[in-house]
Protein backbone atom coordinates (compact mmCIF):
# COMPACT_ATOMS: atom_id res chain seq x y z
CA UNK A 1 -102.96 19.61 -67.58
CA UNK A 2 -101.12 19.45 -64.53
CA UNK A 3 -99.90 22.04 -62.62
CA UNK A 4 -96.73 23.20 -61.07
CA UNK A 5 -96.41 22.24 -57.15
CA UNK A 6 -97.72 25.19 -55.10
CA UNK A 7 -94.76 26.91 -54.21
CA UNK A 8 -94.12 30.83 -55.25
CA UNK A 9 -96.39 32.59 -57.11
CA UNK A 10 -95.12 32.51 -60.97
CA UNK A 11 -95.04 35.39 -62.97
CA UNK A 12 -96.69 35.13 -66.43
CA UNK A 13 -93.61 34.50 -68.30
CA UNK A 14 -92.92 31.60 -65.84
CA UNK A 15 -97.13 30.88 -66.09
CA UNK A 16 -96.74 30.67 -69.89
CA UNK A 17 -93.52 28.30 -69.86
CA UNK A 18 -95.04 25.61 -67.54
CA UNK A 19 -97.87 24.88 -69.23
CA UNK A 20 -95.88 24.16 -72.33
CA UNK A 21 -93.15 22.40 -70.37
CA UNK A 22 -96.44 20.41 -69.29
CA UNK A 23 -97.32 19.56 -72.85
CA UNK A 24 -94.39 18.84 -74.19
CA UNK A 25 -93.18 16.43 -70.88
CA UNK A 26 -96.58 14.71 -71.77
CA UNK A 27 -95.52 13.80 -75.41
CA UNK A 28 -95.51 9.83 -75.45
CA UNK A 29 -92.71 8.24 -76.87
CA UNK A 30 -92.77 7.82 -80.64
CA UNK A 31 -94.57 11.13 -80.99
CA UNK A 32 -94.36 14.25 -81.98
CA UNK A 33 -96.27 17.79 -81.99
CA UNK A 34 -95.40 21.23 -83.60
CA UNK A 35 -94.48 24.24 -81.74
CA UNK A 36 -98.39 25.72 -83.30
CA UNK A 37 -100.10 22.81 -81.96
CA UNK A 38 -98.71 23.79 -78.15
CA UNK A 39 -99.22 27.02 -78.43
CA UNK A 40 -103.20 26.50 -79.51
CA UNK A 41 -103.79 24.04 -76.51
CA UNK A 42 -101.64 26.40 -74.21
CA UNK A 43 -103.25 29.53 -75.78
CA UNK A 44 -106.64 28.14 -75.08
CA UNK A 45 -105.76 27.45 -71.26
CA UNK A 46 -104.12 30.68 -70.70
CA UNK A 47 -105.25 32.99 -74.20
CA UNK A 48 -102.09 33.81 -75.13
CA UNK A 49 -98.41 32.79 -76.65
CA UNK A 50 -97.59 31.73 -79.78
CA UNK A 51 -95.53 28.86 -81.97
CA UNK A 52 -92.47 31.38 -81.40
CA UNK A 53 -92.83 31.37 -77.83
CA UNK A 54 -93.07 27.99 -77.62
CA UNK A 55 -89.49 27.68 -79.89
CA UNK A 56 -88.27 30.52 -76.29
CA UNK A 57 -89.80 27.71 -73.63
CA UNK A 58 -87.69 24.87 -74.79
CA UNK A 59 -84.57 27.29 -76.00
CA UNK A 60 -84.39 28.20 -72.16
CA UNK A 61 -86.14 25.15 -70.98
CA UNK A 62 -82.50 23.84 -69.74
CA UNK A 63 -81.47 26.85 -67.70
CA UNK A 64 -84.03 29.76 -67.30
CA UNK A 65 -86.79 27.52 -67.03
CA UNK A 66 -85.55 24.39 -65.23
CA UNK A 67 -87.11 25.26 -62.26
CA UNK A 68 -90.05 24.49 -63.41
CA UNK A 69 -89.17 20.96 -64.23
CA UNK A 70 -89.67 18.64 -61.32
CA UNK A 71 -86.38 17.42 -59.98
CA UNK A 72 -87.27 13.63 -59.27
CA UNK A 73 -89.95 11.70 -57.76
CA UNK A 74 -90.49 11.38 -54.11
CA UNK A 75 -87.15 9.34 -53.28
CA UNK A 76 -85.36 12.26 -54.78
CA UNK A 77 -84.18 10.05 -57.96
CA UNK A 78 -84.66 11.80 -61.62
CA UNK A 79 -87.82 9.56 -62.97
CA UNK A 80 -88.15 9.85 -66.97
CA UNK A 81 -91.35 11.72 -66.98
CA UNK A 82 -89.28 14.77 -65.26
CA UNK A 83 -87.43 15.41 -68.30
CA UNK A 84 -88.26 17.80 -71.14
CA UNK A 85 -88.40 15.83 -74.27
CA UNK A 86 -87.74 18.89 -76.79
CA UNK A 87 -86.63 16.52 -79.63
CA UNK A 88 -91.01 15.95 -79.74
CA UNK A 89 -91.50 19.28 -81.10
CA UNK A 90 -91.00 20.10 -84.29
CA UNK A 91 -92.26 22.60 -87.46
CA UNK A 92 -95.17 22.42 -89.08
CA UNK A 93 -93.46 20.40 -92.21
CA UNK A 94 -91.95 18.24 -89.64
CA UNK A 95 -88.04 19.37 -88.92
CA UNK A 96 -86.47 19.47 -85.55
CA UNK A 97 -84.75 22.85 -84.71
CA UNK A 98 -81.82 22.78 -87.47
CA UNK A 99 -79.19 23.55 -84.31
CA UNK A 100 -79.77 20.19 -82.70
CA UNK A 101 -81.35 18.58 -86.11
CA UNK A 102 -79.12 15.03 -85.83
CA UNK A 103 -79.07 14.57 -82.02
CA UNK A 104 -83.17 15.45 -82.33
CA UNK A 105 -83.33 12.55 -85.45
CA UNK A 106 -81.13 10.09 -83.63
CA UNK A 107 -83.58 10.24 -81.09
CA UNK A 108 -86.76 10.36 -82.83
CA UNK A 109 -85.72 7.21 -84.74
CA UNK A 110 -84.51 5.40 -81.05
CA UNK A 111 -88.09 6.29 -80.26
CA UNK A 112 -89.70 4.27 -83.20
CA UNK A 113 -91.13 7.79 -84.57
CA UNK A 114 -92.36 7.49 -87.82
CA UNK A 115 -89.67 10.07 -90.48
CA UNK A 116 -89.90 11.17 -93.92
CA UNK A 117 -88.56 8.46 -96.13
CA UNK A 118 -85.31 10.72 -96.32
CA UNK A 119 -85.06 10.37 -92.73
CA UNK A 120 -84.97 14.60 -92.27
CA UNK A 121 -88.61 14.85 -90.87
CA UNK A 122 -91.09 13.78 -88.79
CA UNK A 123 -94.47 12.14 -90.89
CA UNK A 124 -96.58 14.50 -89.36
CA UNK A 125 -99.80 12.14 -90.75
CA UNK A 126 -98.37 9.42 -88.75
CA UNK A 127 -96.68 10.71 -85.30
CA UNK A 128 -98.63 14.18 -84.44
CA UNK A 129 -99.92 13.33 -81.16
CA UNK A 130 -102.59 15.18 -79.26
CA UNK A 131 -103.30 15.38 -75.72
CA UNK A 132 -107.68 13.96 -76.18
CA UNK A 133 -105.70 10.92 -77.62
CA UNK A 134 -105.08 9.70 -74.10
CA UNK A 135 -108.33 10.37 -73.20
CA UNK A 136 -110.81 8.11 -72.64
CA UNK A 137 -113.45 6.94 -75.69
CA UNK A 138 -110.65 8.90 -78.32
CA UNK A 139 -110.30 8.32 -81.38
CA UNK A 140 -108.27 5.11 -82.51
């Protein structure tokens, strides 16, 4: 995982919400993960956090944690793999947080992710993604 530019030192809260910012910016289009799935790849980086804190990252990822967040690439200009893609992350049976539940589907299906035949959830068989898929000699 990558981390944050040296700058000042975080505090564990801050520690703890950019590795998952990490993960979830790393989410490839299409995909999706659940907020358990994070918190076992963060957990095993920094041994601790769970799916709820995970859900408190990307609640505040907008305004208590966008500092965090890279604000563009080097010509200053906001570059796609700066921005948080929250609509990635769903439950473990597949739903998008129920607040944001339409604007999350609308772009889920832009995206080409694979949904539920209702259309209300993510196929989980189909569009979990995990970070050794990138990796080379993974799985097909």
């Amino acid at each position: 995982m990558n981390q944050p530019p040296p700058g000042p030192v975080l505090t564990d809260v801050e520690e703890y919400a950019a590795a998952v910012l990490d993960v979830v910016r790393s989410i490839p289009s299409g995909r999706a993960m659940t907020y358990g799935l994070i918190a076992e790849i963060v957990g095993e980086e920094l041994g601790r956090g769970g799916p709820r804190q995970v859900g408190s990252v990307l609640a505040g990822s907008g305004s208590r944690y966008a500092h965090l967040v890279p604000d563009g690439d080097a010509d200053g200009e906001p570059d796609d793999s700066d921005r948080v893609p929250w609509w990635r992350v769903v439950n473990a049976a597949g739903s998008p947080p129920q607040h944001h539940l339409t604007e999350a589907l609308d772009a889920l299906r832009a995206e080409g992710c694979p949904l539920s035949k209702d259309g209300r959830r993510v196929n989980l068989r189909r569009a979990v993604w995990f970070p050794e898929d990138d990796e080379p000699g993974a799985r097909p």
